[in-house]
PDB file of N, CA and C in Angstrom:
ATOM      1  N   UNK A   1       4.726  -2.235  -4.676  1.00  0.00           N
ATOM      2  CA  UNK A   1       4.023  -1.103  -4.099  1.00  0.00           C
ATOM      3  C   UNK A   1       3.312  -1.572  -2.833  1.00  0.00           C
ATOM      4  N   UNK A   2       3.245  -0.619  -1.976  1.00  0.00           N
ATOM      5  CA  UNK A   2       2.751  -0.787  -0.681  1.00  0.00           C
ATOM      6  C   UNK A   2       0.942  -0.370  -0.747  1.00  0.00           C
ATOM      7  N   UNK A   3      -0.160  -1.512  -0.550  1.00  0.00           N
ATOM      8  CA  UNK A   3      -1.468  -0.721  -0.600  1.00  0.00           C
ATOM      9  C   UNK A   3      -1.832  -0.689   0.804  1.00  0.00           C
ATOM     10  N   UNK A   4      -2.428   0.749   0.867  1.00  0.00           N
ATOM     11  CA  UNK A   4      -3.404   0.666   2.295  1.00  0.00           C
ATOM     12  C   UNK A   4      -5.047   1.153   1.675  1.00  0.00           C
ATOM     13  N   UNK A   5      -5.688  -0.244   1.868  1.00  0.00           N
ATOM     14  CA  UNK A   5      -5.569  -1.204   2.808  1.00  0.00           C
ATOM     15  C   UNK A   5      -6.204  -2.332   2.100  1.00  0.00           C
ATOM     16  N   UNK A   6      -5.595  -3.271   2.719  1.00  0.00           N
ATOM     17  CA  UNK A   6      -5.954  -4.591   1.948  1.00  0.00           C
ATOM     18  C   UNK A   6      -7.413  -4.848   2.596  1.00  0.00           C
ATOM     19  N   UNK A   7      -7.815  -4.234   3.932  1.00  0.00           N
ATOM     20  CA  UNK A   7      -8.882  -4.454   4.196  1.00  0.00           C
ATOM     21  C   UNK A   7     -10.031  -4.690   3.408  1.00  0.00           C
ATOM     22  N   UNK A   8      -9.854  -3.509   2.550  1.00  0.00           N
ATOM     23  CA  UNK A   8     -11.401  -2.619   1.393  1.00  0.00           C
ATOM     24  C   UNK A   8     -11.631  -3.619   0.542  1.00  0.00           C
ATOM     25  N   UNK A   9     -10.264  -4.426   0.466  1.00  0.00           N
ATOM     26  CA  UNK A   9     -10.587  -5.731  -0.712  1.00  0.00           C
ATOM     27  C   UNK A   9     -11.244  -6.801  -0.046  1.00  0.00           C
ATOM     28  N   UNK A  10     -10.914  -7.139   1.137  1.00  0.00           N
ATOM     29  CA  UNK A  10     -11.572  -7.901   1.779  1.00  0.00           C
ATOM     30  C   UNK A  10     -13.141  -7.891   1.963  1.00  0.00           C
ATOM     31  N   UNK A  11     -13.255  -6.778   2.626  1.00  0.00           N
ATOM     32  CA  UNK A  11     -14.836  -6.101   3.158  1.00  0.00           C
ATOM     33  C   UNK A  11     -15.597  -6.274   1.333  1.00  0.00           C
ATOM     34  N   UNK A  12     -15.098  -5.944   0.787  1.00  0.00           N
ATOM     35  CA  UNK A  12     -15.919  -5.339  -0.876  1.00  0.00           C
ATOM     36  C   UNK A  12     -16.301  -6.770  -0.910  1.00  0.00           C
ATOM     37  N   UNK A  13     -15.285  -7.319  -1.091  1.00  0.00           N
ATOM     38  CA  UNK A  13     -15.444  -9.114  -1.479  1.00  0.00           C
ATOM     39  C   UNK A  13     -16.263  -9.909  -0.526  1.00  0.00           C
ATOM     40  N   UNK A  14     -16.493  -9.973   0.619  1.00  0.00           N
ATOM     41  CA  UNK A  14     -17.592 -10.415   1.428  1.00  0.00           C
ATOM     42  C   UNK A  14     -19.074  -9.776   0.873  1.00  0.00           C
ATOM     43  N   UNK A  15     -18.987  -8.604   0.397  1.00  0.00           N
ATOM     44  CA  UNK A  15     -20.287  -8.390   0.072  1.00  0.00           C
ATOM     45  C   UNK A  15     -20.722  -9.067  -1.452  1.00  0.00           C
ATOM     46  N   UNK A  16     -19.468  -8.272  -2.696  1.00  0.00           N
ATOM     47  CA  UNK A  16     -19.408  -8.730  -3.821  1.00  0.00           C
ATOM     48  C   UNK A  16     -18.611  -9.846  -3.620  1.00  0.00           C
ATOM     49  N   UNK A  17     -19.330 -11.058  -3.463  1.00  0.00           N
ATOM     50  CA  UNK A  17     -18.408 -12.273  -3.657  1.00  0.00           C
ATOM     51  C   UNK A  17     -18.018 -12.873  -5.113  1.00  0.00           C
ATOM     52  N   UNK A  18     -18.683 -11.967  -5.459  1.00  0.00           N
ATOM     53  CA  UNK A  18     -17.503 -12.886  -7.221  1.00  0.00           C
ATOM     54  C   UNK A  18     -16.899 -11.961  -7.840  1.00  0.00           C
ATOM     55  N   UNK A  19     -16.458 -10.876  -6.673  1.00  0.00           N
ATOM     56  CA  UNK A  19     -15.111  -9.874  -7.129  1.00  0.00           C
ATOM     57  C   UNK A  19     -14.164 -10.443  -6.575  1.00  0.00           C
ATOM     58  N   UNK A  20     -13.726 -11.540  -5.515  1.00  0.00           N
ATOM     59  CA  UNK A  20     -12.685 -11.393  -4.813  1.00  0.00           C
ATOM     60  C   UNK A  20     -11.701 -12.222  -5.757  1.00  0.00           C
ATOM     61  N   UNK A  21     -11.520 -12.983  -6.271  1.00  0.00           N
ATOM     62  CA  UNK A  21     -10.483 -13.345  -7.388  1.00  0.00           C
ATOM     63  C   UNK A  21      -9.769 -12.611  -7.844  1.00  0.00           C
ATOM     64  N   UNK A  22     -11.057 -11.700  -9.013  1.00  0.00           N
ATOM     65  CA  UNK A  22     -10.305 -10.338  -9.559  1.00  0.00           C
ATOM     66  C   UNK A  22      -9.382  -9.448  -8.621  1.00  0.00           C
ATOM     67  N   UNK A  23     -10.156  -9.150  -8.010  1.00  0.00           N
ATOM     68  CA  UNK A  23      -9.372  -8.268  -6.650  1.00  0.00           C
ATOM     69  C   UNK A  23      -7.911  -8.774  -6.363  1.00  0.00           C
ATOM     70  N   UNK A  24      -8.170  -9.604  -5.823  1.00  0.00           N
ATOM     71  CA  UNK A  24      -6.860 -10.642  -5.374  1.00  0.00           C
ATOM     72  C   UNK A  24      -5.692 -10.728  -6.149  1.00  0.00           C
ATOM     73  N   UNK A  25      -6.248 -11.105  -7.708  1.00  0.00           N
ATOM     74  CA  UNK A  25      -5.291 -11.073  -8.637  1.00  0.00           C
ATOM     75  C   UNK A  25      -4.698  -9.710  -8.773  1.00  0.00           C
ATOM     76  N   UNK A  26      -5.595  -8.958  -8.694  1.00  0.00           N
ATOM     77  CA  UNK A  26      -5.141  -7.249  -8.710  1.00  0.00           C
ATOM     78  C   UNK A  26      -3.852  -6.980  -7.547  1.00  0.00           C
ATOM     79  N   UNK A  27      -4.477  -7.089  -6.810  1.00  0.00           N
ATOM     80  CA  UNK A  27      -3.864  -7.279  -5.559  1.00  0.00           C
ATOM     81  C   UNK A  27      -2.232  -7.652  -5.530  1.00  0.00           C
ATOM     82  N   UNK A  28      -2.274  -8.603  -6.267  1.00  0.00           N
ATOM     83  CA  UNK A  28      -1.006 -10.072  -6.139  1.00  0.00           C
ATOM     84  C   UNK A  28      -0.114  -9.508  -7.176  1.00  0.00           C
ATOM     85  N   UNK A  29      -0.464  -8.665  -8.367  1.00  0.00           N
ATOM     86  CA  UNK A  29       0.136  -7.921  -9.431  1.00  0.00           C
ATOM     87  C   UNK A  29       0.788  -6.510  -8.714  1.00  0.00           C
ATOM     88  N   UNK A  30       0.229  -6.040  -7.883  1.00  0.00           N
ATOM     89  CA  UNK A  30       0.132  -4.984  -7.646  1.00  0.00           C
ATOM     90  C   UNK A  30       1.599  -4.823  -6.787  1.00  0.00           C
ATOM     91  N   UNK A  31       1.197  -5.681  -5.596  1.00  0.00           N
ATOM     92  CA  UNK A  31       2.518  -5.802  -4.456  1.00  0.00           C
ATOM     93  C   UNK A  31       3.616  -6.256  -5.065  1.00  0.00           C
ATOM     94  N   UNK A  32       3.891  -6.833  -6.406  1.00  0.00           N
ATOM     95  CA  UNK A  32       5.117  -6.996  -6.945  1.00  0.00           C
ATOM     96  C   UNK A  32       5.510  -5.931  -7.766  1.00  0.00           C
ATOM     97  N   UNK A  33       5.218  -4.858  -7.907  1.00  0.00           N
ATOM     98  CA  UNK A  33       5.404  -3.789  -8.923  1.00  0.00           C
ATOM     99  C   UNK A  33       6.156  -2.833  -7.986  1.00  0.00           C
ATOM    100  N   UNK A  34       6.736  -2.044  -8.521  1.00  0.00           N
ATOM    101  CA  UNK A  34       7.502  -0.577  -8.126  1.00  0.00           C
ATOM    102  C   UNK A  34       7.254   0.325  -9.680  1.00  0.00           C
ATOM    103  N   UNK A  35       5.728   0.351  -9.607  1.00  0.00           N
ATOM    104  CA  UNK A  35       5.592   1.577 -11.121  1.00  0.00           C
ATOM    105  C   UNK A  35       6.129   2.926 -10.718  1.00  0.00           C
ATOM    106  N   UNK A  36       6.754   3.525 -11.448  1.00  0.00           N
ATOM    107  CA  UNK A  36       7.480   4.764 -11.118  1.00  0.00           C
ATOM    108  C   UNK A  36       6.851   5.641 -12.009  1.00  0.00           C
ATOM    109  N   UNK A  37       5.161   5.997 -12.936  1.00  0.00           N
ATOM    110  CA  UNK A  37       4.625   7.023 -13.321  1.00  0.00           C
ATOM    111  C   UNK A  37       3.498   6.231 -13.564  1.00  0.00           C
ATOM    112  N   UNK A  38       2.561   6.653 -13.838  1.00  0.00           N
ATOM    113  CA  UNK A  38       1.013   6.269 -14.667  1.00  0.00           C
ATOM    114  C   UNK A  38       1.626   5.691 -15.904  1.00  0.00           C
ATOM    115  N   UNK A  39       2.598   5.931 -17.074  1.00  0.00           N
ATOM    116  CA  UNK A  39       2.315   5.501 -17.771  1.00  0.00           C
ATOM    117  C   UNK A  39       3.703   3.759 -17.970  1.00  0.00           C
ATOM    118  N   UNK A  40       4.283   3.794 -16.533  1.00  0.00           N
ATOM    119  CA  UNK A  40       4.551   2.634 -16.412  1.00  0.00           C
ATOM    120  C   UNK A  40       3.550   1.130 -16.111  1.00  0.00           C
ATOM    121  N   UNK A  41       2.428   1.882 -15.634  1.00  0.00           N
ATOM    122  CA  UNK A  41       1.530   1.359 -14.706  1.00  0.00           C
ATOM    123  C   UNK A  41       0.443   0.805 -15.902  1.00  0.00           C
ATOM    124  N   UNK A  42       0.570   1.699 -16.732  1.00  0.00           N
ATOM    125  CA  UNK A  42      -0.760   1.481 -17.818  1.00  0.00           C
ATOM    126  C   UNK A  42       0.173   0.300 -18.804  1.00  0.00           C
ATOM    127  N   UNK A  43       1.661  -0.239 -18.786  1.00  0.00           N
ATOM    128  CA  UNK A  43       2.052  -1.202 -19.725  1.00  0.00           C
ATOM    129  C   UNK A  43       1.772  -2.048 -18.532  1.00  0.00           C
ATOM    130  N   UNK A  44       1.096  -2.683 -17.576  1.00  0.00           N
ATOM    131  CA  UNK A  44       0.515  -3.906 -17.030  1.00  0.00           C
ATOM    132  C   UNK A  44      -0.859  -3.631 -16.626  1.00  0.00           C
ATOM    133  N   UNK A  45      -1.354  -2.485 -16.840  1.00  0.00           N
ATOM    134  CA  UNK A  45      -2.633  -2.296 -16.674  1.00  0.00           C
ATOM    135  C   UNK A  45      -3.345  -1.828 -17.638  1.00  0.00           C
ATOM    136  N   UNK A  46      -3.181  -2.310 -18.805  1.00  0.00           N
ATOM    137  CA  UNK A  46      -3.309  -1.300 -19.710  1.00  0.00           C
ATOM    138  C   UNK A  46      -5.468  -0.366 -19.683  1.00  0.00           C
ATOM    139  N   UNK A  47      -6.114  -0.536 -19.170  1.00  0.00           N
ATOM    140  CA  UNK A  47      -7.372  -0.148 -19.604  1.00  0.00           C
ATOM    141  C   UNK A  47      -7.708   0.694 -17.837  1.00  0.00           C
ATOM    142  N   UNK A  48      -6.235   0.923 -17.397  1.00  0.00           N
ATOM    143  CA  UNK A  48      -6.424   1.861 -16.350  1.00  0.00           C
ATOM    144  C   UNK A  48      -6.519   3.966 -16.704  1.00  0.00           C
ATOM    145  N   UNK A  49      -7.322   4.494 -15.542  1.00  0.00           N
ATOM    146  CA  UNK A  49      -7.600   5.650 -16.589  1.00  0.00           C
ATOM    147  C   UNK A  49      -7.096   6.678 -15.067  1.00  0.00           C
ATOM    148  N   UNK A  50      -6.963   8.056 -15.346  1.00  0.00           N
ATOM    149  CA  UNK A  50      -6.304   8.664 -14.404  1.00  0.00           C
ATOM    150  C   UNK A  50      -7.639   9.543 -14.556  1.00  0.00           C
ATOM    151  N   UNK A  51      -8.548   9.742 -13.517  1.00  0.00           N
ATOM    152  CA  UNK A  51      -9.531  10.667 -13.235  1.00  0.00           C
ATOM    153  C   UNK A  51      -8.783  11.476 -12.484  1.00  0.00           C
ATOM    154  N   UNK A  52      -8.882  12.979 -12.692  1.00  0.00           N
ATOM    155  CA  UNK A  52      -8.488  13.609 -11.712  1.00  0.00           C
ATOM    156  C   UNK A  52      -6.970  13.842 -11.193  1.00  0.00           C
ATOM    157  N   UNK A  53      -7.095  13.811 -10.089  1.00  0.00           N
ATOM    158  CA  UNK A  53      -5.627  12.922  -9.544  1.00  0.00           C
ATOM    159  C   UNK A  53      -5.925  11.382  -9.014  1.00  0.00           C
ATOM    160  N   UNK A  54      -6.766  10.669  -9.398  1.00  0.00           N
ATOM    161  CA  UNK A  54      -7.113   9.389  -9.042  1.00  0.00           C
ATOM    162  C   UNK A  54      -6.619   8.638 -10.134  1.00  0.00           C
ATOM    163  N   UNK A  55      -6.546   7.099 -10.117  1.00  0.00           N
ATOM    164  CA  UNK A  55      -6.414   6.303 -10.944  1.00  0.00           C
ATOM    165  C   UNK A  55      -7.763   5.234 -10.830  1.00  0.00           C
ATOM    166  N   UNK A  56      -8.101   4.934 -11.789  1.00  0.00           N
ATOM    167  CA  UNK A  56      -9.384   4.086 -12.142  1.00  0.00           C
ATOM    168  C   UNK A  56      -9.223   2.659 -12.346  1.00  0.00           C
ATOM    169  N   UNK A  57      -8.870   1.806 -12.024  1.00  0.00           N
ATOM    170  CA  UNK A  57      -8.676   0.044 -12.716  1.00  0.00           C
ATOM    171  C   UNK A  57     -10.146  -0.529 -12.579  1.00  0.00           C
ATOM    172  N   UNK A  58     -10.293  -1.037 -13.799  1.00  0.00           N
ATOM    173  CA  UNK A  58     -11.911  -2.054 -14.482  1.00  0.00           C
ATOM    174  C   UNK A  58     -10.702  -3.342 -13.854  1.00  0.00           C
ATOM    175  N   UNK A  59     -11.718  -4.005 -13.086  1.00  0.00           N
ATOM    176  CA  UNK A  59     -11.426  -4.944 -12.073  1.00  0.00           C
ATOM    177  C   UNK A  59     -12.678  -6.097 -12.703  1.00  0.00           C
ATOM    178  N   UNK A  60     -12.305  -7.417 -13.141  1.00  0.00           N
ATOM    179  CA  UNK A  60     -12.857  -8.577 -13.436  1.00  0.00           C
ATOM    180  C   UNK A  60     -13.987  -8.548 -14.278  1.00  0.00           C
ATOM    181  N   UNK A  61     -12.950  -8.263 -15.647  1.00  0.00           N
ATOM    182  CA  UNK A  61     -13.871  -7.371 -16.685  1.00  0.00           C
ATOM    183  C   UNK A  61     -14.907  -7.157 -17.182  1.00  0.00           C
ATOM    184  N   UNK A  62     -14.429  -5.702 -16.034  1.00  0.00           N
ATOM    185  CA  UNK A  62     -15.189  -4.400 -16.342  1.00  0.00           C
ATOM    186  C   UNK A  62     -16.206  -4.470 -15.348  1.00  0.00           C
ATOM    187  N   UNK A  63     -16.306  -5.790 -14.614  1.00  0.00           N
ATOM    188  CA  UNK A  63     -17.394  -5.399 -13.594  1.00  0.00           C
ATOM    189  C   UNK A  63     -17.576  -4.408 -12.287  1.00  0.00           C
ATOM    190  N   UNK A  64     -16.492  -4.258 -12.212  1.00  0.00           N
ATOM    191  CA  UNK A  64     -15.879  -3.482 -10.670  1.00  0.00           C
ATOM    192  C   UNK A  64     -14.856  -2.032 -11.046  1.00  0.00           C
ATOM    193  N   UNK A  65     -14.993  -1.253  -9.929  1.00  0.00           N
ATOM    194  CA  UNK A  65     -14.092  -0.235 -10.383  1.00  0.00           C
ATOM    195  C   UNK A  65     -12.871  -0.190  -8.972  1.00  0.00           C
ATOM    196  N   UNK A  66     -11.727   0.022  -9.315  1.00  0.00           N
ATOM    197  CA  UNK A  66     -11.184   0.203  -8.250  1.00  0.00           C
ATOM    198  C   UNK A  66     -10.611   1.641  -8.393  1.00  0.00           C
ATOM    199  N   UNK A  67     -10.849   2.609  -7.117  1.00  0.00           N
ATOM    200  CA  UNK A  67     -10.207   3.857  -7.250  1.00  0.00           C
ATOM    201  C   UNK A  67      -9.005   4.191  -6.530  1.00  0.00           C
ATOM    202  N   UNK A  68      -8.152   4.917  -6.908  1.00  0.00           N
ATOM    203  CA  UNK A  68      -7.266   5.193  -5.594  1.00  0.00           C
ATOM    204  C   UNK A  68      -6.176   6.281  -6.151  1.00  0.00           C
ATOM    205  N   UNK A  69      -5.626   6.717  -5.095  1.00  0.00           N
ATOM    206  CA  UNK A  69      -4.471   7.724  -5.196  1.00  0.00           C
ATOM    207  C   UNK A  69      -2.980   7.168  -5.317  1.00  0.00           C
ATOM    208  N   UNK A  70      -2.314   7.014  -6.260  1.00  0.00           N
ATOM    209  CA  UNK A  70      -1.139   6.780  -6.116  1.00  0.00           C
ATOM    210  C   UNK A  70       0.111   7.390  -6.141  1.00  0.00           C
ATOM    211  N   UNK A  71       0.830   7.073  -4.753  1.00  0.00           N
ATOM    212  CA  UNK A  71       1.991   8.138  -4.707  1.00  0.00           C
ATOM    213  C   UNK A  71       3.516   7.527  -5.175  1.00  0.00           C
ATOM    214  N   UNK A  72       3.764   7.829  -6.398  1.00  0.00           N
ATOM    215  CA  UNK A  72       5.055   6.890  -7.425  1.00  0.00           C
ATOM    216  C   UNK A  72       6.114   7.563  -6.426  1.00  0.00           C
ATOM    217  N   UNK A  73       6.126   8.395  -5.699  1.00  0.00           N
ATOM    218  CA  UNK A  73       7.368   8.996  -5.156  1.00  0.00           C
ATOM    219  C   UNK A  73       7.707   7.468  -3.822  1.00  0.00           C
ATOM    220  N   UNK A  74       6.727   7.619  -3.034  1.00  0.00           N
ATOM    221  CA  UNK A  74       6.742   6.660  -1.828  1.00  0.00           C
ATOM    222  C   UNK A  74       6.154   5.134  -2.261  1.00  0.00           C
ATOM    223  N   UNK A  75       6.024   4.751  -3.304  1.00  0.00           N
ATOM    224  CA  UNK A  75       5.135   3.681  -3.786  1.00  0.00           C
ATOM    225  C   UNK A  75       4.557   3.018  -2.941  1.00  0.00           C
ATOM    226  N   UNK A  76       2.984   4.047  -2.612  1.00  0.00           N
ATOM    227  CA  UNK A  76       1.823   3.206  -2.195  1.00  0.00           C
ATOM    228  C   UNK A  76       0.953   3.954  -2.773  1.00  0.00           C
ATOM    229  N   UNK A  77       0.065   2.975  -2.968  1.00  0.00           N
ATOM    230  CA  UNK A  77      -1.444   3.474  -3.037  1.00  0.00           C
ATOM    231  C   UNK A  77      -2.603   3.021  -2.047  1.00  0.00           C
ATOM    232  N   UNK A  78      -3.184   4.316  -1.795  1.00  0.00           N
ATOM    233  CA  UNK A  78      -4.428   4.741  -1.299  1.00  0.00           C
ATOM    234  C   UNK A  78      -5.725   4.183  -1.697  1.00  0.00           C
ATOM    235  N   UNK A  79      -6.304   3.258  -1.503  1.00  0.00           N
ATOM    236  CA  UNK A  79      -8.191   2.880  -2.013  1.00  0.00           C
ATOM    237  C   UNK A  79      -8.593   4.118  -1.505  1.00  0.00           C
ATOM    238  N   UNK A  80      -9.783   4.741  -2.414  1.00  0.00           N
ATOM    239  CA  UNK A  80     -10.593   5.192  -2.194  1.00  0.00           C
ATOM    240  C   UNK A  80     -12.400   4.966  -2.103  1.00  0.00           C
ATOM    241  N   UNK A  81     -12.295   3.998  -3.217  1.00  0.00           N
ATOM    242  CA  UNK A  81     -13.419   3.734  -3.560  1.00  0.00           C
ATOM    243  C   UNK A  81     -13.102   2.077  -4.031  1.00  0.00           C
ATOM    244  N   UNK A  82     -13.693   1.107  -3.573  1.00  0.00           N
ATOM    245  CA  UNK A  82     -13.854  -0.146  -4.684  1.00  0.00           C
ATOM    246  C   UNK A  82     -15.829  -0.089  -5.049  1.00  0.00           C
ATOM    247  N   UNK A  83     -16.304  -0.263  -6.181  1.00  0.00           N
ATOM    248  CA  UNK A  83     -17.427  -0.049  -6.388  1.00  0.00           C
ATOM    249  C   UNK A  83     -17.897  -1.241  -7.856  1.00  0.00           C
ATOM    250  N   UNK A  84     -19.101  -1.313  -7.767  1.00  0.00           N
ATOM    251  CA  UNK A  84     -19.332  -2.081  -9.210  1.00  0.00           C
ATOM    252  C   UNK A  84     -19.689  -1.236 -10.057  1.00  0.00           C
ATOM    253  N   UNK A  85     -19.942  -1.612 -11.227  1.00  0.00           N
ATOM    254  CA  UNK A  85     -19.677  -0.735 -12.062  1.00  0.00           C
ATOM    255  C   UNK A  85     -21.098   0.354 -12.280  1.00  0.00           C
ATOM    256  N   UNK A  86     -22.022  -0.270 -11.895  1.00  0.00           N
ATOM    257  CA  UNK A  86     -23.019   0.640 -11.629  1.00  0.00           C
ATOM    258  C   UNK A  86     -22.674   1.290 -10.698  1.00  0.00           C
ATOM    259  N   UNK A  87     -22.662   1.224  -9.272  1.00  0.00           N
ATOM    260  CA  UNK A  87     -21.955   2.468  -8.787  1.00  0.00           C
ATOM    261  C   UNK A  87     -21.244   3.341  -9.175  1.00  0.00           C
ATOM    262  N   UNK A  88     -20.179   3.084 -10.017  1.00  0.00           N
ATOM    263  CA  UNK A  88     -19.129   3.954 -10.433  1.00  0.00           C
ATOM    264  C   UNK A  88     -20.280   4.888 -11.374  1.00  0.00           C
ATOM    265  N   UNK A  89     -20.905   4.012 -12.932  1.00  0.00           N
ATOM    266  CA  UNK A  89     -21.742   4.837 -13.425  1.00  0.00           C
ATOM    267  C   UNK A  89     -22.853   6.284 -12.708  1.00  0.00           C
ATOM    268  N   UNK A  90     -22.913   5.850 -11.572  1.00  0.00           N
ATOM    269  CA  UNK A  90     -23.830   6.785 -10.526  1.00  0.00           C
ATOM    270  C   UNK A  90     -22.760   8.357 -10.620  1.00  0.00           C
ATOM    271  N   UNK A  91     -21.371   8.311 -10.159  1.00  0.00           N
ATOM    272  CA  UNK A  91     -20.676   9.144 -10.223  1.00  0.00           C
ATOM    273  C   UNK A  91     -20.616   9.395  -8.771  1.00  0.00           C
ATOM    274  N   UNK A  92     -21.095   9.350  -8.029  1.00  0.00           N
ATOM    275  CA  UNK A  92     -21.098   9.919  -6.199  1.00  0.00           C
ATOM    276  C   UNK A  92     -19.866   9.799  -5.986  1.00  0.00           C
ATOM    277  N   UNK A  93     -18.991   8.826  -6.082  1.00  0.00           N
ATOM    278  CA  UNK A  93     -17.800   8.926  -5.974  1.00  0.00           C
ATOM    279  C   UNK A  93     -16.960  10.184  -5.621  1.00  0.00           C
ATOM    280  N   UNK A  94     -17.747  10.686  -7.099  1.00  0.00           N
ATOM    281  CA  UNK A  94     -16.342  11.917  -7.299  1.00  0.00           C
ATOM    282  C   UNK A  94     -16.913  12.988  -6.392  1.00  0.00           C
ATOM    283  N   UNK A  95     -17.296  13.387  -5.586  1.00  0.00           N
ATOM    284  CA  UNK A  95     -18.265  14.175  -4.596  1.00  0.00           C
ATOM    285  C   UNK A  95     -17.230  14.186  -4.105  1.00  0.00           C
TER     286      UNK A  95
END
C-alpha cells in the first residue's frame, strides 16, 4: 500500500520520540501489504477498529493512535490524525 504521508510519522516522532519504532514498524508492515478490505487488514492488524469511515491502529501498545482513510480500491492510505492515546481519549479528532 501506498501511504501519504510518511511525513506525519516523522514530525509525530520528533515530538513523541518513543513512538518512532512503533511507527516505523507500522510503517514497514504496511508498504508490503496490498489489503484488499478491512477485514483482510484486521488478520495482520488484528486490534485495528473502523470508526466511521476511518480506520483506528493502537500503535506501540496502545500508546498511540494512528488514524486514517483507506482506499482498498487504489491501495493507499490517507493519515489523518497520529495522536497519543490521551489525545485520542479527548475525541477532537472526530470534529
Amino acid at each position: 500500500m501506498r501511504i501519504i504521508s510518511h511525513k506525519k510519522i516523522i514530525d509525530f516522532s520528533k515530538i513523541n520520540k518513543n513512538s518512532a519504532k512503533a511507527l516505523e514498524d507500522w510503517y514497514g508492515i504496511v508498504i508490503r501489504c496490498e489489503f484488499k478490505s478491512f477485514s483482510e487488514l484486521k488478520d495482520t492488524f488484528s486490534s485495528a477498529d473502523n470508526v466511521g469511515n476511518l480506520t483506528v491502529f493502537n500503535i506501540g501498545g496502545n500508546k498511540f493512535r494512528l488514524i486514517a482513510a483507506i482506499h482498498y480500491n487504489t491501495q493507499i492510505i490517507y493519515f489523518r490524525h497520529i495522536l497519543t492515546h490521551d489525545e485520542y481519549d479527548k475525541e477532537k479528532w472526530k470534529k
